[in-house]
PDB file of N, CA and C in Angstrom:
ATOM      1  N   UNK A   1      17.451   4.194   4.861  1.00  0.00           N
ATOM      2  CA  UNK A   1      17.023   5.533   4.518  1.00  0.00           C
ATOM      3  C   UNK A   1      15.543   5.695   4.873  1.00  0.00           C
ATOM      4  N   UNK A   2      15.106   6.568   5.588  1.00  0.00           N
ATOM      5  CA  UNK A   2      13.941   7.049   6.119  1.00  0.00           C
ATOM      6  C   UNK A   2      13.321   7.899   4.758  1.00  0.00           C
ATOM      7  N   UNK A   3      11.918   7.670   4.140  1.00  0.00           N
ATOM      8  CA  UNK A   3      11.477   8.418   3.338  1.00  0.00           C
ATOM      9  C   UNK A   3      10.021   9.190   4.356  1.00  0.00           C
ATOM     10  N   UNK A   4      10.039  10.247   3.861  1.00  0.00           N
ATOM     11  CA  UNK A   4       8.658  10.810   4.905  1.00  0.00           C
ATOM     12  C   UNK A   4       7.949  11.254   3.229  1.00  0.00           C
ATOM     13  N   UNK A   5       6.423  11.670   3.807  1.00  0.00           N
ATOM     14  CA  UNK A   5       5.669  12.416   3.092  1.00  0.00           C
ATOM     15  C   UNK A   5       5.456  13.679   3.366  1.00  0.00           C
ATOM     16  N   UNK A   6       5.589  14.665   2.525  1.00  0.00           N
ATOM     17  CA  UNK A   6       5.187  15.948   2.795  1.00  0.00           C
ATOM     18  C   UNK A   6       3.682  16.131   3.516  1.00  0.00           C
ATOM     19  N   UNK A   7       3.501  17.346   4.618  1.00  0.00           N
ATOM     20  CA  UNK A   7       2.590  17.537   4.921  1.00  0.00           C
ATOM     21  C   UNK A   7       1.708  18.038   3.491  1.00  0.00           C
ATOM     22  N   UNK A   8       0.331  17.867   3.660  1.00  0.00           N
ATOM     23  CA  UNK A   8      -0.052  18.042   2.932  1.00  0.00           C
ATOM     24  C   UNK A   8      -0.645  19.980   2.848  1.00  0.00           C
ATOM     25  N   UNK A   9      -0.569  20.193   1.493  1.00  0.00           N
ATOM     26  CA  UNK A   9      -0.488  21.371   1.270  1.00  0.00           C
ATOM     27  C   UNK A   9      -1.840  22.490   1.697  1.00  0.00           C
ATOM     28  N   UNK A  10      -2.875  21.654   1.835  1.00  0.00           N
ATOM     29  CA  UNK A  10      -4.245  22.015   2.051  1.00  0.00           C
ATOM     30  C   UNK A  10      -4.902  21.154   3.481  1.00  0.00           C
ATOM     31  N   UNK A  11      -5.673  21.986   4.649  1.00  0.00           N
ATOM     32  CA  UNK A  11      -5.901  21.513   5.435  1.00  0.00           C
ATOM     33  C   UNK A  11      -7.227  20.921   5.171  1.00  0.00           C
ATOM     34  N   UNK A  12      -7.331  19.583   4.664  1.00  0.00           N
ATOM     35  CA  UNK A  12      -8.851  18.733   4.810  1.00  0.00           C
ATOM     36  C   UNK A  12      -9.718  19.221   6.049  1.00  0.00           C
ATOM     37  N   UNK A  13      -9.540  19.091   7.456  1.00  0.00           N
ATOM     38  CA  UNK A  13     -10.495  19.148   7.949  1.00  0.00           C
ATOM     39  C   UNK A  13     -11.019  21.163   8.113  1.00  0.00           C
ATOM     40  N   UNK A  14     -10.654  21.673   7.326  1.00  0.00           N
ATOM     41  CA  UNK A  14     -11.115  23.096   6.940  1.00  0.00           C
ATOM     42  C   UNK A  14     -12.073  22.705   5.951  1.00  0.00           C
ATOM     43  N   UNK A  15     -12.227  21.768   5.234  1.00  0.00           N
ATOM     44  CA  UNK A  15     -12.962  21.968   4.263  1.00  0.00           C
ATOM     45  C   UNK A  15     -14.215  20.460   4.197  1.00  0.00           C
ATOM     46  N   UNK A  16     -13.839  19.601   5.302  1.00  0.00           N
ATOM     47  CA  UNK A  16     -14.767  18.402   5.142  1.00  0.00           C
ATOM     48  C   UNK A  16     -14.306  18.324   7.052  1.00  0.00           C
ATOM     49  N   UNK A  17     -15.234  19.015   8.200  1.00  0.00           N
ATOM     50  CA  UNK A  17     -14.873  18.857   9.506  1.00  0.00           C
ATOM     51  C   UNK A  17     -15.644  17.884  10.069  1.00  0.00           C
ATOM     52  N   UNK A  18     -16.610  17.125   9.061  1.00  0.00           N
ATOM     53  CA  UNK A  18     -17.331  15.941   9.382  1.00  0.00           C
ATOM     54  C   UNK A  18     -16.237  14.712   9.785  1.00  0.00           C
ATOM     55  N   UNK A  19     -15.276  14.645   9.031  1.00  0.00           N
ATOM     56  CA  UNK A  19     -14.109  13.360   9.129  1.00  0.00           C
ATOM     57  C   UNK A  19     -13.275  13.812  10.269  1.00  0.00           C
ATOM     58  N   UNK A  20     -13.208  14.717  10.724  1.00  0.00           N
ATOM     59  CA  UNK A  20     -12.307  15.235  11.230  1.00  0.00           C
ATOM     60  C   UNK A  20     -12.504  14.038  12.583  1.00  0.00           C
ATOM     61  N   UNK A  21     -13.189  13.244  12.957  1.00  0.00           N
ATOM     62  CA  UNK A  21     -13.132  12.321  14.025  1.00  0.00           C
ATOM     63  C   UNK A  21     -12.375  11.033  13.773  1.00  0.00           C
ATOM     64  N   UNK A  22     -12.828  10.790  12.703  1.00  0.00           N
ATOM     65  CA  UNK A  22     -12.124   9.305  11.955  1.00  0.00           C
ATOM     66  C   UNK A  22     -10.718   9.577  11.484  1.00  0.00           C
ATOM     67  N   UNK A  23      -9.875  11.255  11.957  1.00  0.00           N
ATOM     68  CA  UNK A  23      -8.338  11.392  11.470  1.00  0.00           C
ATOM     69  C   UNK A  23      -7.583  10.050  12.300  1.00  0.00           C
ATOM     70  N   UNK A  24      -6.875   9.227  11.654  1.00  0.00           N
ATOM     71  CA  UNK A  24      -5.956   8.458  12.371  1.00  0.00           C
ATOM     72  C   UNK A  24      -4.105   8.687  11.688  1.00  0.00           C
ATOM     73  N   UNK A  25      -3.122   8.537  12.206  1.00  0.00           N
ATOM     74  CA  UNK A  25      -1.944   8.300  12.010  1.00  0.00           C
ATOM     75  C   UNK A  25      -1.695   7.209  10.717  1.00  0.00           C
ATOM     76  N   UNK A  26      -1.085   7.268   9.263  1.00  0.00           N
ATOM     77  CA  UNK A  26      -0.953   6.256   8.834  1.00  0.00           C
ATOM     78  C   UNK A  26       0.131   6.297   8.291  1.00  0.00           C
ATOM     79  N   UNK A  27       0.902   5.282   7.997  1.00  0.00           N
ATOM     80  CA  UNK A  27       1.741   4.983   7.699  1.00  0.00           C
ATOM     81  C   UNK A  27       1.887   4.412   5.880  1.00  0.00           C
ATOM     82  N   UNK A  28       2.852   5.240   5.136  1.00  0.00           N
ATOM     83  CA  UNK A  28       2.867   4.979   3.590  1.00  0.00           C
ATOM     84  C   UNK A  28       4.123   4.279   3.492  1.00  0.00           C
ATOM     85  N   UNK A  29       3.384   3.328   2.307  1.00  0.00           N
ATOM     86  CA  UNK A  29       4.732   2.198   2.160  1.00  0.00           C
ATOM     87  C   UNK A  29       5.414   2.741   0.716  1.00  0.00           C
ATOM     88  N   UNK A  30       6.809   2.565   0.399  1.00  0.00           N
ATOM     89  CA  UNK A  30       7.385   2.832  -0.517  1.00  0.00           C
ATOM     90  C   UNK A  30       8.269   1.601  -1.485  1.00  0.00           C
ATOM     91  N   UNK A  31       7.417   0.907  -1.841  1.00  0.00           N
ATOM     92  CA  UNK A  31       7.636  -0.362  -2.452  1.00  0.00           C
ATOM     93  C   UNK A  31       8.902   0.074  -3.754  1.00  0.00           C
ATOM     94  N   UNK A  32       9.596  -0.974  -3.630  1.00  0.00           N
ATOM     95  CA  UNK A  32      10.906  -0.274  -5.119  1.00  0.00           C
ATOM     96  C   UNK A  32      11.240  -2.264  -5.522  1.00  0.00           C
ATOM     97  N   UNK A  33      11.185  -1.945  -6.995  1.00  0.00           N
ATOM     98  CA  UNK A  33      11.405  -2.690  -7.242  1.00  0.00           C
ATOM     99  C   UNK A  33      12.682  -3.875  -6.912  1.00  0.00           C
ATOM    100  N   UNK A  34      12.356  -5.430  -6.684  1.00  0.00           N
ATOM    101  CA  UNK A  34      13.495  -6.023  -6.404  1.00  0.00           C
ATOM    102  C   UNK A  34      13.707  -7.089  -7.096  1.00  0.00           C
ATOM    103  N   UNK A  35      14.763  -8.186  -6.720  1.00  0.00           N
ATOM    104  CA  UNK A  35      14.615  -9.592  -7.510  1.00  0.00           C
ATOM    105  C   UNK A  35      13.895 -10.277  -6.160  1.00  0.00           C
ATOM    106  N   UNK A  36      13.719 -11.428  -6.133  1.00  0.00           N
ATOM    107  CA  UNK A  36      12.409 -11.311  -5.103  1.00  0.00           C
ATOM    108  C   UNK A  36      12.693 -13.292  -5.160  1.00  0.00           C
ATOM    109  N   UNK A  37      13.465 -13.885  -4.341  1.00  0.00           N
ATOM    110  CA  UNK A  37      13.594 -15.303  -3.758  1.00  0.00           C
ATOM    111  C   UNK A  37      12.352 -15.815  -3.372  1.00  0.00           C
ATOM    112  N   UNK A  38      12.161 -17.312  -3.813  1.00  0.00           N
ATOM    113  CA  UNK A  38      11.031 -18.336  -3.226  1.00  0.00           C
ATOM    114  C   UNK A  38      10.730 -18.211  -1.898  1.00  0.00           C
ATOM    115  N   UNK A  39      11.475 -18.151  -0.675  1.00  0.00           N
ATOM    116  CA  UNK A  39      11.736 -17.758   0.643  1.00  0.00           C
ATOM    117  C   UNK A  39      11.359 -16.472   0.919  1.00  0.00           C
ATOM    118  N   UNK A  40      11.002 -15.458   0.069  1.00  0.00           N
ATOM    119  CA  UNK A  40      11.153 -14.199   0.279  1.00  0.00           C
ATOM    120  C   UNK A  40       9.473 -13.277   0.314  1.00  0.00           C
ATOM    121  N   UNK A  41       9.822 -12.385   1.120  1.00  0.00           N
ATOM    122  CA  UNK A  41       8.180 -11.341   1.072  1.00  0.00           C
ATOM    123  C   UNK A  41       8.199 -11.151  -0.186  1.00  0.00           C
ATOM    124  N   UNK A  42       7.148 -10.934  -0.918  1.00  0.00           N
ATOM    125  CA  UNK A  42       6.828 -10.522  -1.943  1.00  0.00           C
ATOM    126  C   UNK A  42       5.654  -9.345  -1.766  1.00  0.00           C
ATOM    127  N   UNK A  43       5.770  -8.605  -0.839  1.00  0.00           N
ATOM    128  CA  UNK A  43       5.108  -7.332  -0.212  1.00  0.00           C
ATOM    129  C   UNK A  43       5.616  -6.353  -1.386  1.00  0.00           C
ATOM    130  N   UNK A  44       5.158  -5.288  -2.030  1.00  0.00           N
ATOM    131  CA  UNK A  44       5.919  -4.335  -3.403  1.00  0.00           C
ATOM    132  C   UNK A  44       6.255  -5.365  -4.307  1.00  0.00           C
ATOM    133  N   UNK A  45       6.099  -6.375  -4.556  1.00  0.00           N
ATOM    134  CA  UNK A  45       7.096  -7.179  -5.402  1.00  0.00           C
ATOM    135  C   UNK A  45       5.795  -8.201  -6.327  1.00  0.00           C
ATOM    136  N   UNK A  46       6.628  -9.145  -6.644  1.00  0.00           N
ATOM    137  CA  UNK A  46       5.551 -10.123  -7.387  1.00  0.00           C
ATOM    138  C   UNK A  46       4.752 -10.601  -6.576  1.00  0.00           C
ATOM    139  N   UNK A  47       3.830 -11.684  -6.566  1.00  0.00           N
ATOM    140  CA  UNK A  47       3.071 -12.503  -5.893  1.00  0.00           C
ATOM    141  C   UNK A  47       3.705 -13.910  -6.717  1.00  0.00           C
ATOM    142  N   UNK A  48       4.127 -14.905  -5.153  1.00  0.00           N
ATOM    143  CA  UNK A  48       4.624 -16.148  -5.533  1.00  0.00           C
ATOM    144  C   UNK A  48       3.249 -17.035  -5.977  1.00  0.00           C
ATOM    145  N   UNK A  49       3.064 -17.934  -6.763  1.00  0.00           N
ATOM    146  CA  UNK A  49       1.722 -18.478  -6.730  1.00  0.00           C
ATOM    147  C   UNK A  49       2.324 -19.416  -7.581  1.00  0.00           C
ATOM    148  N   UNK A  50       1.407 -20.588  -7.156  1.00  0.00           N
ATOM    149  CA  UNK A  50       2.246 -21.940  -7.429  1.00  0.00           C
ATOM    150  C   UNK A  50       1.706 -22.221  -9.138  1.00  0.00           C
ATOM    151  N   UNK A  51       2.742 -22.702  -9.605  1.00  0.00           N
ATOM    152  CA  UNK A  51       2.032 -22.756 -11.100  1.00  0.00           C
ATOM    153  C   UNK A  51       1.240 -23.447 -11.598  1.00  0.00           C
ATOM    154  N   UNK A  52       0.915 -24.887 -10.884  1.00  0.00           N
ATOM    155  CA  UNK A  52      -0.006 -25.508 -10.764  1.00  0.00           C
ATOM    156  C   UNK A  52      -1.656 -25.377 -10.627  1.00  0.00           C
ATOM    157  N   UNK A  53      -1.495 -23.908  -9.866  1.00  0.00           N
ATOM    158  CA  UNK A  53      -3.017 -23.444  -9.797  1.00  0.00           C
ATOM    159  C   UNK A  53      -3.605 -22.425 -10.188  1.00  0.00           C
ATOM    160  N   UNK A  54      -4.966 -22.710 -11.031  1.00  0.00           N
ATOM    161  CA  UNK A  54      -4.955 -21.779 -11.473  1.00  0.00           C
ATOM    162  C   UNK A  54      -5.550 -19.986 -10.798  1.00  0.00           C
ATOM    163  N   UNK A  55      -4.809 -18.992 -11.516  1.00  0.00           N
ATOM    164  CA  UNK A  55      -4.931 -17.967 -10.210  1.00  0.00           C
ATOM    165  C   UNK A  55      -6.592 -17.091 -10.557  1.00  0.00           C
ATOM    166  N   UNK A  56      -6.944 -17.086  -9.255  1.00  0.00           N
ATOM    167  CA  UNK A  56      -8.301 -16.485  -8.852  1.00  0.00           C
ATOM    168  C   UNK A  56      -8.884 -15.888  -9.672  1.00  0.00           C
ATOM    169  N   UNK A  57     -10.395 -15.535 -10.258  1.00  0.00           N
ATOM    170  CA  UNK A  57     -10.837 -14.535 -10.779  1.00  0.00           C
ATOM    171  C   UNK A  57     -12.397 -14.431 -10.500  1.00  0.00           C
ATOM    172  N   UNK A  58     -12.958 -13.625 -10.811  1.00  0.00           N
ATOM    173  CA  UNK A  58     -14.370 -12.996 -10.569  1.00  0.00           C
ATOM    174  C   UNK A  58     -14.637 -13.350 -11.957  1.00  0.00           C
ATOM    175  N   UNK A  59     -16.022 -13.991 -12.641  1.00  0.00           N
ATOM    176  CA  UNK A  59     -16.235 -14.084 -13.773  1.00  0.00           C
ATOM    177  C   UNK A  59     -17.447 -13.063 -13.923  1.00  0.00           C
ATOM    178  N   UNK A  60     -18.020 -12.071 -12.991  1.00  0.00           N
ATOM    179  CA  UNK A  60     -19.030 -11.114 -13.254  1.00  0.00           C
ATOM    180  C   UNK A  60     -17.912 -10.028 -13.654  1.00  0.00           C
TER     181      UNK A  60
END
């Protein structure tokens, strides 16, 4: 199943024509929840991370 996004309802570069150079094509992801295998992307899903280590943080 193909999901699209609506055009958007208001034209940005009418109202900010400074960006209007940096417009590029992008593409939106539609992540849905799954059960999610050791072998498996975990892209939308959990993050596999080994339990052994401990996971990352910023202490500021």
């Amino acid at each position: 199943m193909t999901r699209t996004t609506p055009p958007s309802p208001v034209d940005m570069g009418t109202w900010f024509p400074e960006v209007l150079p940096y417009a590029k094509t992008s593409t939106r992801l539609h992540p849905r929840p799954a059960a999610v295998g050791v072998r498996e992307s975990s892209v939308g899903g959990p993050v596999l991370w080994p339990t052994d280590e401990p996971w990352p943080y910023c202490a500021e």
